[in-house]
N, C-alpha and C. Protein backbone atom coordinates (compact mmCIF):
# COMPACT_ATOMS: atom_id res chain seq x y z
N UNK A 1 0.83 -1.19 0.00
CA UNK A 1 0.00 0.00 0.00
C UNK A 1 0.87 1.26 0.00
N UNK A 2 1.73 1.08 0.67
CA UNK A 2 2.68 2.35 0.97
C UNK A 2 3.73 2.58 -0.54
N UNK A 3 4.59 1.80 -1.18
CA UNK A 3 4.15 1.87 -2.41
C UNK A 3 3.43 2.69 -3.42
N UNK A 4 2.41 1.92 -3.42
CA UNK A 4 1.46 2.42 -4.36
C UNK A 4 1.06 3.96 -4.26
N UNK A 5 0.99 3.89 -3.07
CA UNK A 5 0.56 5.71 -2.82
C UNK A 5 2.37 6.42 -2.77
N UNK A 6 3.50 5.70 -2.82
CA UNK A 6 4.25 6.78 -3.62
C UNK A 6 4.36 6.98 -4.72
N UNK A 7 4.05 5.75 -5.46
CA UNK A 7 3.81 5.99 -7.00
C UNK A 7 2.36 6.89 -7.62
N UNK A 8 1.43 6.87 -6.76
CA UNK A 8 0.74 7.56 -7.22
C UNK A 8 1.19 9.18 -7.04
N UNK A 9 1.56 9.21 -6.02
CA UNK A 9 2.55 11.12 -5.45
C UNK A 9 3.30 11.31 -6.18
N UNK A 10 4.11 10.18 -7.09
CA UNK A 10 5.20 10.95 -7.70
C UNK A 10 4.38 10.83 -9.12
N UNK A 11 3.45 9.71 -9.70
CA UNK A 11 3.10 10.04 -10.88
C UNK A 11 2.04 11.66 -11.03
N UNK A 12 1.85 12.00 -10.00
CA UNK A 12 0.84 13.38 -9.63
C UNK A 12 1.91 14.36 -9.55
N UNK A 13 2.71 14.55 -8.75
CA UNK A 13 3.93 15.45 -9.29
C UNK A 13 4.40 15.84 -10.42
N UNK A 14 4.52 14.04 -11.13
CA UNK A 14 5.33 14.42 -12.48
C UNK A 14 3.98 15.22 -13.54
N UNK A 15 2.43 14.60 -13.43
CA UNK A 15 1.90 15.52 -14.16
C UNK A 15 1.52 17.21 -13.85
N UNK A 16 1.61 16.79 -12.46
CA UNK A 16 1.72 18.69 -12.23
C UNK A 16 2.79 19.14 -12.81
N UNK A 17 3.48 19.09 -12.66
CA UNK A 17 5.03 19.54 -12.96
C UNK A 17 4.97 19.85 -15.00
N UNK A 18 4.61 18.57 -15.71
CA UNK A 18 4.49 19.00 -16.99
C UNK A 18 3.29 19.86 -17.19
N UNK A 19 2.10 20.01 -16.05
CA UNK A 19 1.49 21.57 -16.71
C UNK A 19 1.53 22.45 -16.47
N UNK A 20 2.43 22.79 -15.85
CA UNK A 20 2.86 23.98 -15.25
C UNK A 20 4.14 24.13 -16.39
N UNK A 21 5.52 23.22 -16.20
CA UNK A 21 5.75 23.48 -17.83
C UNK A 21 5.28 24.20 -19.06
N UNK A 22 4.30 23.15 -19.54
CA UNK A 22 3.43 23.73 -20.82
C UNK A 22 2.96 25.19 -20.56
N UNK A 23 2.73 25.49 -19.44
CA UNK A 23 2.47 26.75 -19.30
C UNK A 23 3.08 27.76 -19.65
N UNK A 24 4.15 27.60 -18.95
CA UNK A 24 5.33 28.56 -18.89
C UNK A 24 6.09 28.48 -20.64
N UNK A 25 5.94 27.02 -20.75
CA UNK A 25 7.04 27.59 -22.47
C UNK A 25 6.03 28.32 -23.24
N UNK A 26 4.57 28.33 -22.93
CA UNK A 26 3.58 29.03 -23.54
C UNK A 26 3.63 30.70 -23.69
N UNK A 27 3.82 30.77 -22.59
CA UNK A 27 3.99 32.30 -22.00
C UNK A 27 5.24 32.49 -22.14
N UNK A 28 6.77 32.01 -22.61
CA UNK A 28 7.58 32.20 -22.85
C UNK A 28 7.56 32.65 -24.49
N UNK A 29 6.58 32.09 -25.39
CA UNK A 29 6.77 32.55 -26.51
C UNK A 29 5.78 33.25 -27.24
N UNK A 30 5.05 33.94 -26.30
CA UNK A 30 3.46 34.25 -26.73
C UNK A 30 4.02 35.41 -28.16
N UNK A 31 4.27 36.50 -27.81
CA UNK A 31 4.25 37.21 -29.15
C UNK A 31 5.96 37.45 -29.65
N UNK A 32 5.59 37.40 -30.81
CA UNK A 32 6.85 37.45 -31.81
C UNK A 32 6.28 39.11 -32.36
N UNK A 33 7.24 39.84 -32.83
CA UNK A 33 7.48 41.24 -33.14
C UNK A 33 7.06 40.76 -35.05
N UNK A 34 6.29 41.83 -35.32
CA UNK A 34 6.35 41.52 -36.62
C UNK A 34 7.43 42.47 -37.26
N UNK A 35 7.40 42.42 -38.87
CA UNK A 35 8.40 42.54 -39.19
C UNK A 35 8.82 43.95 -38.81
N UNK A 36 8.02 44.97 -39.05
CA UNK A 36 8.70 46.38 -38.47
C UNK A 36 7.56 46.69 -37.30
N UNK A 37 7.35 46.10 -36.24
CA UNK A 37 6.77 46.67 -35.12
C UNK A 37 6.09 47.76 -35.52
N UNK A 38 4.93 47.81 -34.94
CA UNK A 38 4.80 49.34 -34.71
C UNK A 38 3.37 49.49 -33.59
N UNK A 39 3.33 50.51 -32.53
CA UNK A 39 2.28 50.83 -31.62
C UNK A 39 1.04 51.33 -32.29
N UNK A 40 0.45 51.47 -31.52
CA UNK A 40 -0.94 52.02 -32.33
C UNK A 40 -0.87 53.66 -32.32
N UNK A 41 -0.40 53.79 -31.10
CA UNK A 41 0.35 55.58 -31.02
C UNK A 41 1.26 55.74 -32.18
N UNK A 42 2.23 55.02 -32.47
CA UNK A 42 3.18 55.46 -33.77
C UNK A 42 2.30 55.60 -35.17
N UNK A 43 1.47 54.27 -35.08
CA UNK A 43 0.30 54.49 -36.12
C UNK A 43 -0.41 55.75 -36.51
N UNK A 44 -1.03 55.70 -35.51
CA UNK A 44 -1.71 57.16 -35.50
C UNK A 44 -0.98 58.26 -36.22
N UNK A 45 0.45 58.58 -35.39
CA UNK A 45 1.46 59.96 -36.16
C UNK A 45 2.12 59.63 -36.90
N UNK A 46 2.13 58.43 -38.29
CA UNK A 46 3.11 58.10 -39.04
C UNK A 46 2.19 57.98 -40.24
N UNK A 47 1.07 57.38 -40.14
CA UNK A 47 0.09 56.77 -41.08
C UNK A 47 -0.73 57.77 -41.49
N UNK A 48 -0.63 58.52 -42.66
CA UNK A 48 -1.52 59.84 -43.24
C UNK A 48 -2.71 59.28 -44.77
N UNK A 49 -3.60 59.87 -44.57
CA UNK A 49 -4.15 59.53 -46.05
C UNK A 49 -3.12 59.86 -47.04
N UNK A 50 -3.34 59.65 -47.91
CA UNK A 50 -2.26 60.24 -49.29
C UNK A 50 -1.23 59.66 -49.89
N UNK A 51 -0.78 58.81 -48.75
CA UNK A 51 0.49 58.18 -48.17
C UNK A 51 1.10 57.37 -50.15
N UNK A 52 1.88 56.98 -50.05
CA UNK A 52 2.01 56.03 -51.18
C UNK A 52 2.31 55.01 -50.74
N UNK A 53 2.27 53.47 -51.60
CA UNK A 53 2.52 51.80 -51.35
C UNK A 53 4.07 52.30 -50.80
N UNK A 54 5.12 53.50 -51.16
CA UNK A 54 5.88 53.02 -51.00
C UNK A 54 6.25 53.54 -49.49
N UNK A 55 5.74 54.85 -49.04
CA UNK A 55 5.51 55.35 -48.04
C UNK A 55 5.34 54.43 -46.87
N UNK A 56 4.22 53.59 -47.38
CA UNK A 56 3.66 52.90 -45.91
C UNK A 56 4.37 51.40 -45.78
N UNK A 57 5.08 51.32 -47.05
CA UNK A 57 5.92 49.63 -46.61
C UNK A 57 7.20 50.13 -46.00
N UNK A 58 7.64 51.63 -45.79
CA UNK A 58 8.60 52.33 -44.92
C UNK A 58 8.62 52.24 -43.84
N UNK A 59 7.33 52.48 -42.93
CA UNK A 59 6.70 52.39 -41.96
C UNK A 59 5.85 51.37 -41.20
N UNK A 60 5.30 50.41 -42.24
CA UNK A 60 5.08 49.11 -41.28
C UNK A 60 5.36 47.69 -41.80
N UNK A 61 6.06 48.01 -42.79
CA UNK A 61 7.08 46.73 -43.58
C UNK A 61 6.60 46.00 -44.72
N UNK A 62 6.71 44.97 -45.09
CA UNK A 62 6.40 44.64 -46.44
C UNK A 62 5.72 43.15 -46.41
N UNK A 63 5.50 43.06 -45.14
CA UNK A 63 4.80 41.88 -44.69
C UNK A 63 3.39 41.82 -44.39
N UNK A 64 2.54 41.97 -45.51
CA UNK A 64 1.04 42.16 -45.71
C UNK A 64 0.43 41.03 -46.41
N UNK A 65 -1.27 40.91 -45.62
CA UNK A 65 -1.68 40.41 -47.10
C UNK A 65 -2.98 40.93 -47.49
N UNK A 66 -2.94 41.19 -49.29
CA UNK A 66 -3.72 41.59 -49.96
C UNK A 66 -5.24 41.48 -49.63
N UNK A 67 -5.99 42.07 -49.47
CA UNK A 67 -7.51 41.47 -49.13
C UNK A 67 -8.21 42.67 -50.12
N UNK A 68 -9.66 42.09 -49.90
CA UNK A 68 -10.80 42.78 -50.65
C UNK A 68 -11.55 43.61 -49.19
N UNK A 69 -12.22 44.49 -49.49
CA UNK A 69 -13.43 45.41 -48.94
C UNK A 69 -14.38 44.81 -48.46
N UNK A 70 -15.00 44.00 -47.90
CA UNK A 70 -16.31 43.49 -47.77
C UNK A 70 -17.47 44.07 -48.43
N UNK A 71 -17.38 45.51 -48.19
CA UNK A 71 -18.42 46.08 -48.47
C UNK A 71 -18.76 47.09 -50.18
N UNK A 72 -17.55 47.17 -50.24
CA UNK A 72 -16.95 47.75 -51.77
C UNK A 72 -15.99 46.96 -52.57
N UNK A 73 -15.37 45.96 -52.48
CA UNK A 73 -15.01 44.94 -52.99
C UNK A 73 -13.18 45.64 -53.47
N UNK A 74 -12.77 47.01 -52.32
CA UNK A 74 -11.81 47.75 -52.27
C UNK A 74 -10.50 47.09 -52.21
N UNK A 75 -9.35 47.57 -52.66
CA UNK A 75 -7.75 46.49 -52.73
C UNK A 75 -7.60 47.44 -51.16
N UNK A 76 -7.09 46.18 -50.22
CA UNK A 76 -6.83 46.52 -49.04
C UNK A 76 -5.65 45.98 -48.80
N UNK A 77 -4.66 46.28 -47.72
CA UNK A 77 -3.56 45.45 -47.54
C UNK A 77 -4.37 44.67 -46.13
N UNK A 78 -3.62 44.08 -45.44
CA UNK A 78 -4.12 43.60 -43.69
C UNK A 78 -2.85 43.43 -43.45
N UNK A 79 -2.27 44.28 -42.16
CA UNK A 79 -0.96 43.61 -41.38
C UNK A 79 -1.42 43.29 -40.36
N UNK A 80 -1.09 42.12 -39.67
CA UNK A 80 -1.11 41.44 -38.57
C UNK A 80 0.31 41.76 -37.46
N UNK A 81 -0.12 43.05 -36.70
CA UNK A 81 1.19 42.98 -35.44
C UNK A 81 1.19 42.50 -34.55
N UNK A 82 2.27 41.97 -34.15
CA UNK A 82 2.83 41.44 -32.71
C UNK A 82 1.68 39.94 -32.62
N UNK A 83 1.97 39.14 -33.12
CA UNK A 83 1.45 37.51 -33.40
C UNK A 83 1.85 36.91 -32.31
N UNK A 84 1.37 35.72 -31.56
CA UNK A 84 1.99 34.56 -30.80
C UNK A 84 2.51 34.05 -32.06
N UNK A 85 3.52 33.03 -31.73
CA UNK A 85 4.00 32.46 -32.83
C UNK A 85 2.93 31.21 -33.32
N UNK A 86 3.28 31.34 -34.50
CA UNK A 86 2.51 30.02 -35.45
C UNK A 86 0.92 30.55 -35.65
N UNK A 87 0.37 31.94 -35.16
CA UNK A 87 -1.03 32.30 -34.93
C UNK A 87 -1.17 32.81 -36.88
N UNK A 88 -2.12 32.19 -37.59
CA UNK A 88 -2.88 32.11 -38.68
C UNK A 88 -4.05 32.75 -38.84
N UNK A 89 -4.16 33.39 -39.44
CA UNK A 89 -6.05 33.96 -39.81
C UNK A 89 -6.08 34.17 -41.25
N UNK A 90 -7.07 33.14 -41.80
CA UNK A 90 -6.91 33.19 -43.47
C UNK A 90 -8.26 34.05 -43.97
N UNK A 91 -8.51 35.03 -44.45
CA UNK A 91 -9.20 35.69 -45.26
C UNK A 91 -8.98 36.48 -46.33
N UNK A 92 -9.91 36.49 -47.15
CA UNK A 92 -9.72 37.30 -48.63
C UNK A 92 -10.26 38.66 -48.49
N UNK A 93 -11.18 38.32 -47.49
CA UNK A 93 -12.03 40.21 -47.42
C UNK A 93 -10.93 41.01 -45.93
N UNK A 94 -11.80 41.51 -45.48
CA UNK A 94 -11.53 42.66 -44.18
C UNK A 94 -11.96 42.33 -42.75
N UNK A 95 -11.83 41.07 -43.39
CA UNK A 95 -12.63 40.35 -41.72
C UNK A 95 -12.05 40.94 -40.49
N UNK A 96 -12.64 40.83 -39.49
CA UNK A 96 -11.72 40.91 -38.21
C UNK A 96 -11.27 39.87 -37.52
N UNK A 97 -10.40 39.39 -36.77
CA UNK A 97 -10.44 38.19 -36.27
C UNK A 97 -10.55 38.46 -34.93
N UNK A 98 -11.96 39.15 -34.22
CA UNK A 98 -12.24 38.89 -32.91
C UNK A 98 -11.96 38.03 -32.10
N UNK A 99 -12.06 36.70 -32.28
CA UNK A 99 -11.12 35.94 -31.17
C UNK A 99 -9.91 35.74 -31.00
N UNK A 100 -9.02 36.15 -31.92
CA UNK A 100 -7.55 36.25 -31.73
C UNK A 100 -7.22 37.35 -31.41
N UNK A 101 -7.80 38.50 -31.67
CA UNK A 101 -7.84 39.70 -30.33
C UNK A 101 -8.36 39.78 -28.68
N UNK A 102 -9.24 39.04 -29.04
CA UNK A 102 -9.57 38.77 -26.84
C UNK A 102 -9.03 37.76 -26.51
N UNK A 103 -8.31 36.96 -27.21
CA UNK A 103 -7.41 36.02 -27.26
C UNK A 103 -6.07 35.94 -26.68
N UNK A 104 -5.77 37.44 -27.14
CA UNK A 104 -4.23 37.92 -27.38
C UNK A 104 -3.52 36.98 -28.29
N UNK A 105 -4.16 36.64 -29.53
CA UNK A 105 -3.11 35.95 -29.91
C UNK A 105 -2.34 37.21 -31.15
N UNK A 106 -3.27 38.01 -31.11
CA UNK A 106 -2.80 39.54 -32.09
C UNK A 106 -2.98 40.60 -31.30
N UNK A 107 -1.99 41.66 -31.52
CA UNK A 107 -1.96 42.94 -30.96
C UNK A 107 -2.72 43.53 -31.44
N UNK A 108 -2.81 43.97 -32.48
CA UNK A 108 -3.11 44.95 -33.74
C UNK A 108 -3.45 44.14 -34.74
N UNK A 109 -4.66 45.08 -35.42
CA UNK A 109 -4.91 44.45 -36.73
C UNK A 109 -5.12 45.98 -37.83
N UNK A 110 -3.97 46.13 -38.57
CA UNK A 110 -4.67 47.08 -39.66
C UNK A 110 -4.92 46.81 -40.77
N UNK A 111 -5.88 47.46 -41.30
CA UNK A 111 -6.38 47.31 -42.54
C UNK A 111 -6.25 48.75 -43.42
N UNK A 112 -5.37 48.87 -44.44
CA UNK A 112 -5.32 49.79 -45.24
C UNK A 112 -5.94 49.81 -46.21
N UNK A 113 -6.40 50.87 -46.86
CA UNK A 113 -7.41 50.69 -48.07
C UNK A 113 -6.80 51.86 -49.16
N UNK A 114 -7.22 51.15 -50.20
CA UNK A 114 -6.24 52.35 -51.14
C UNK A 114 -7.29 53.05 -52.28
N UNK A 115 -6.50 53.88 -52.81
CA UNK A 115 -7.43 54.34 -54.21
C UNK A 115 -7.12 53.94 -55.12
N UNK A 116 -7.88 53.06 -55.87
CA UNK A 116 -7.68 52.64 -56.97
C UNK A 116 -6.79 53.79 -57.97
N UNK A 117 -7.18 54.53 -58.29
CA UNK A 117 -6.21 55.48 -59.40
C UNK A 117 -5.17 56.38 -58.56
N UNK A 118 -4.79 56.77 -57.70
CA UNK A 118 -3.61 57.40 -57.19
C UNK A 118 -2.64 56.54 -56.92
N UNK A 119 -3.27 55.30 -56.38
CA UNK A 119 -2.45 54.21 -55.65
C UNK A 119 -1.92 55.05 -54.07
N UNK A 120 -2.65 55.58 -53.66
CA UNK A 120 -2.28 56.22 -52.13
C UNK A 120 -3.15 55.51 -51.08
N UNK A 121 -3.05 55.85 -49.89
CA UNK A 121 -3.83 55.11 -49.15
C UNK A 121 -5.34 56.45 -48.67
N UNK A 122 -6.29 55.66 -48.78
CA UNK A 122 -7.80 56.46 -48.93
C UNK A 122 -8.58 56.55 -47.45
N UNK A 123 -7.96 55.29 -46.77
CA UNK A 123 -8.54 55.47 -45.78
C UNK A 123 -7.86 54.10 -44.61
N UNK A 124 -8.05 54.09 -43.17
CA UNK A 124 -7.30 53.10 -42.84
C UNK A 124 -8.25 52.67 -41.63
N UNK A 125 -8.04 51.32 -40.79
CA UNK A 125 -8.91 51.18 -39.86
C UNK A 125 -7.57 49.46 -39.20
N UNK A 126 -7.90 50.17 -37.59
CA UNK A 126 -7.19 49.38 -36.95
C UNK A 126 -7.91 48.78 -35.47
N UNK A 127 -7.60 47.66 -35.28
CA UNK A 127 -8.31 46.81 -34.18
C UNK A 127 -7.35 46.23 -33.38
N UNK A 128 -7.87 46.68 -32.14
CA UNK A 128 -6.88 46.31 -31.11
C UNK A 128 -8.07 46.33 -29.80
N UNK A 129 -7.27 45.63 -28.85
CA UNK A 129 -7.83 45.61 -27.34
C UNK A 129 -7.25 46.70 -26.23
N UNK A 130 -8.26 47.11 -25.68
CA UNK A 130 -7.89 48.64 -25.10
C UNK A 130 -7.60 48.24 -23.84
N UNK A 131 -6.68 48.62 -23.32
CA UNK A 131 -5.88 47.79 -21.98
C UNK A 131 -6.95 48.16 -20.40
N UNK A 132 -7.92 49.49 -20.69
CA UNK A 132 -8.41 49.85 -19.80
C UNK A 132 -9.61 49.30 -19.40
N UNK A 133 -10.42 48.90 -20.81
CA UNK A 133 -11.76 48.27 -20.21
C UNK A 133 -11.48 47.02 -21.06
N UNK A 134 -10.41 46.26 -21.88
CA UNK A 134 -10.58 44.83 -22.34
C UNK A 134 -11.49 44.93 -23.46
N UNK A 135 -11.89 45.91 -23.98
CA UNK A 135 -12.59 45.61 -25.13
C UNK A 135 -11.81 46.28 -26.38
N UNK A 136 -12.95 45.78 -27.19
CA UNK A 136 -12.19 45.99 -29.16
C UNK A 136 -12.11 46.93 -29.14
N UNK A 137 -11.26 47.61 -29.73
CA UNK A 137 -11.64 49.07 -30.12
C UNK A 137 -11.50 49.02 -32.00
N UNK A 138 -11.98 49.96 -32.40
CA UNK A 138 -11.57 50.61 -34.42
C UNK A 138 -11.15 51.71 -33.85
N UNK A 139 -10.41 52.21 -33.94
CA UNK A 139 -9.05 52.96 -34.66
C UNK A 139 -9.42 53.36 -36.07
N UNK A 140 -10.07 54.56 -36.69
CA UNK A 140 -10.42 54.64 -38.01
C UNK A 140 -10.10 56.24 -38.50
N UNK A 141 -9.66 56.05 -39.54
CA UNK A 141 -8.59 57.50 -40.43
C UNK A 141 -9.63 57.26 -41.55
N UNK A 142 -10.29 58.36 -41.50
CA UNK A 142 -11.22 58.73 -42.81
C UNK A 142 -10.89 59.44 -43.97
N UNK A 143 -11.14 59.56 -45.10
CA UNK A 143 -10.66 59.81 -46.03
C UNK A 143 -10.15 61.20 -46.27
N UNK A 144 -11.23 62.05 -45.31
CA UNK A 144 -11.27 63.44 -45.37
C UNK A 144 -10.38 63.65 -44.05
N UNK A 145 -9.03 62.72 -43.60
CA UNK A 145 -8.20 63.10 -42.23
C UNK A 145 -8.87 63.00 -40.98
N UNK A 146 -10.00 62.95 -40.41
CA UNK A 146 -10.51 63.10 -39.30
C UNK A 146 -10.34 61.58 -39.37
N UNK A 147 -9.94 61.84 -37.68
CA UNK A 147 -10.11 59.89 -37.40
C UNK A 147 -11.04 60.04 -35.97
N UNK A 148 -11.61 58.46 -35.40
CA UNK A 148 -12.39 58.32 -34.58
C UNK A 148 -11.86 56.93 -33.87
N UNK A 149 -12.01 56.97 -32.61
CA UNK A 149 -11.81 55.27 -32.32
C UNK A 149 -13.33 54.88 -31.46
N UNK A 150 -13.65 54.08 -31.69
CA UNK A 150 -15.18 53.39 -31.53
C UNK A 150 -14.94 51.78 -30.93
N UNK A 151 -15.59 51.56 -29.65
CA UNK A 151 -15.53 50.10 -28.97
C UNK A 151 -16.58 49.36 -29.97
N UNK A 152 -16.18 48.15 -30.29
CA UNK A 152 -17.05 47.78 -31.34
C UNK A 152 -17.63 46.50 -30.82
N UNK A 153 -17.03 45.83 -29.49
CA UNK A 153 -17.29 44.57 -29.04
C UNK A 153 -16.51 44.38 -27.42
């Protein structure tokens, strides 16, 4: 009997012990820096309408992907900042990926939108979690310069 109940203490150890592990290498690698970082404050004073493709791959790098408008069927870029590693979100439109934001598995999500004939950027909109009340926020630069940020969830 005496035995058995150390094998059971140490087989209970050894699985505490590996989840507390898994934990920790978890939280050891949660976000990776994307390719040119950037805050949502830098966003804000760096990111202008008008801007050109070549302007804004200066400023938040060249690591985008192409999407459509949902609603206007608009050429958008999407950068994904500050990722856990291996974190994926596949879409063609402007989706948001709400659960990988209350998630934390994404910092930031922007979405640039351009003008078809200037090739400048027309308008921009960014999603992030607001550290004060935990919710979504948009982050949105309108065409005419005025921007707004709005809790959306």
């Amino acid at each position: 009997m005496k035995r058995f109940l150390i094998a059971v203490l140490l087989f209970s150890m050894i699985m505490l012990g590996g989840v507390v592990n898994t934990s920790l290498v978890r939280d050891s690698v949660t976000v990776q820096a994307s390719e040119n970082h950037i805050s949502l404050d830098e966003l804000k004073t760096k990111l202008k309408i008008g801007q050109s493709e070549k302007e804004v791959k200066s400023i938040m790098g060249g690591s985008y992907t192409k999407v459509k408008g949902g609603m206007d069927n608009s050429s958008m870029w999407r950068y994904d900042i500050d990722t856990i590693e291996g974190y994926k979100f596949k879409s063609d439109t402007d989706e948001v990926d709400l659960n990988g934001l209350q998630s934390k598995w994404i910092e930031l999500i922007v979405f640039i939108k351009w003008d078809e004939e200037s090739k400048t950027v027309s308008s921009l909109a960014a999603y992030y979690v607001d550290e004060t009340d935990e919710r979504i926020h948009e982050y949105r630069l309108l065409s005419d310069g005025t921007a707004r940020d709005t809790v959306i969830y």
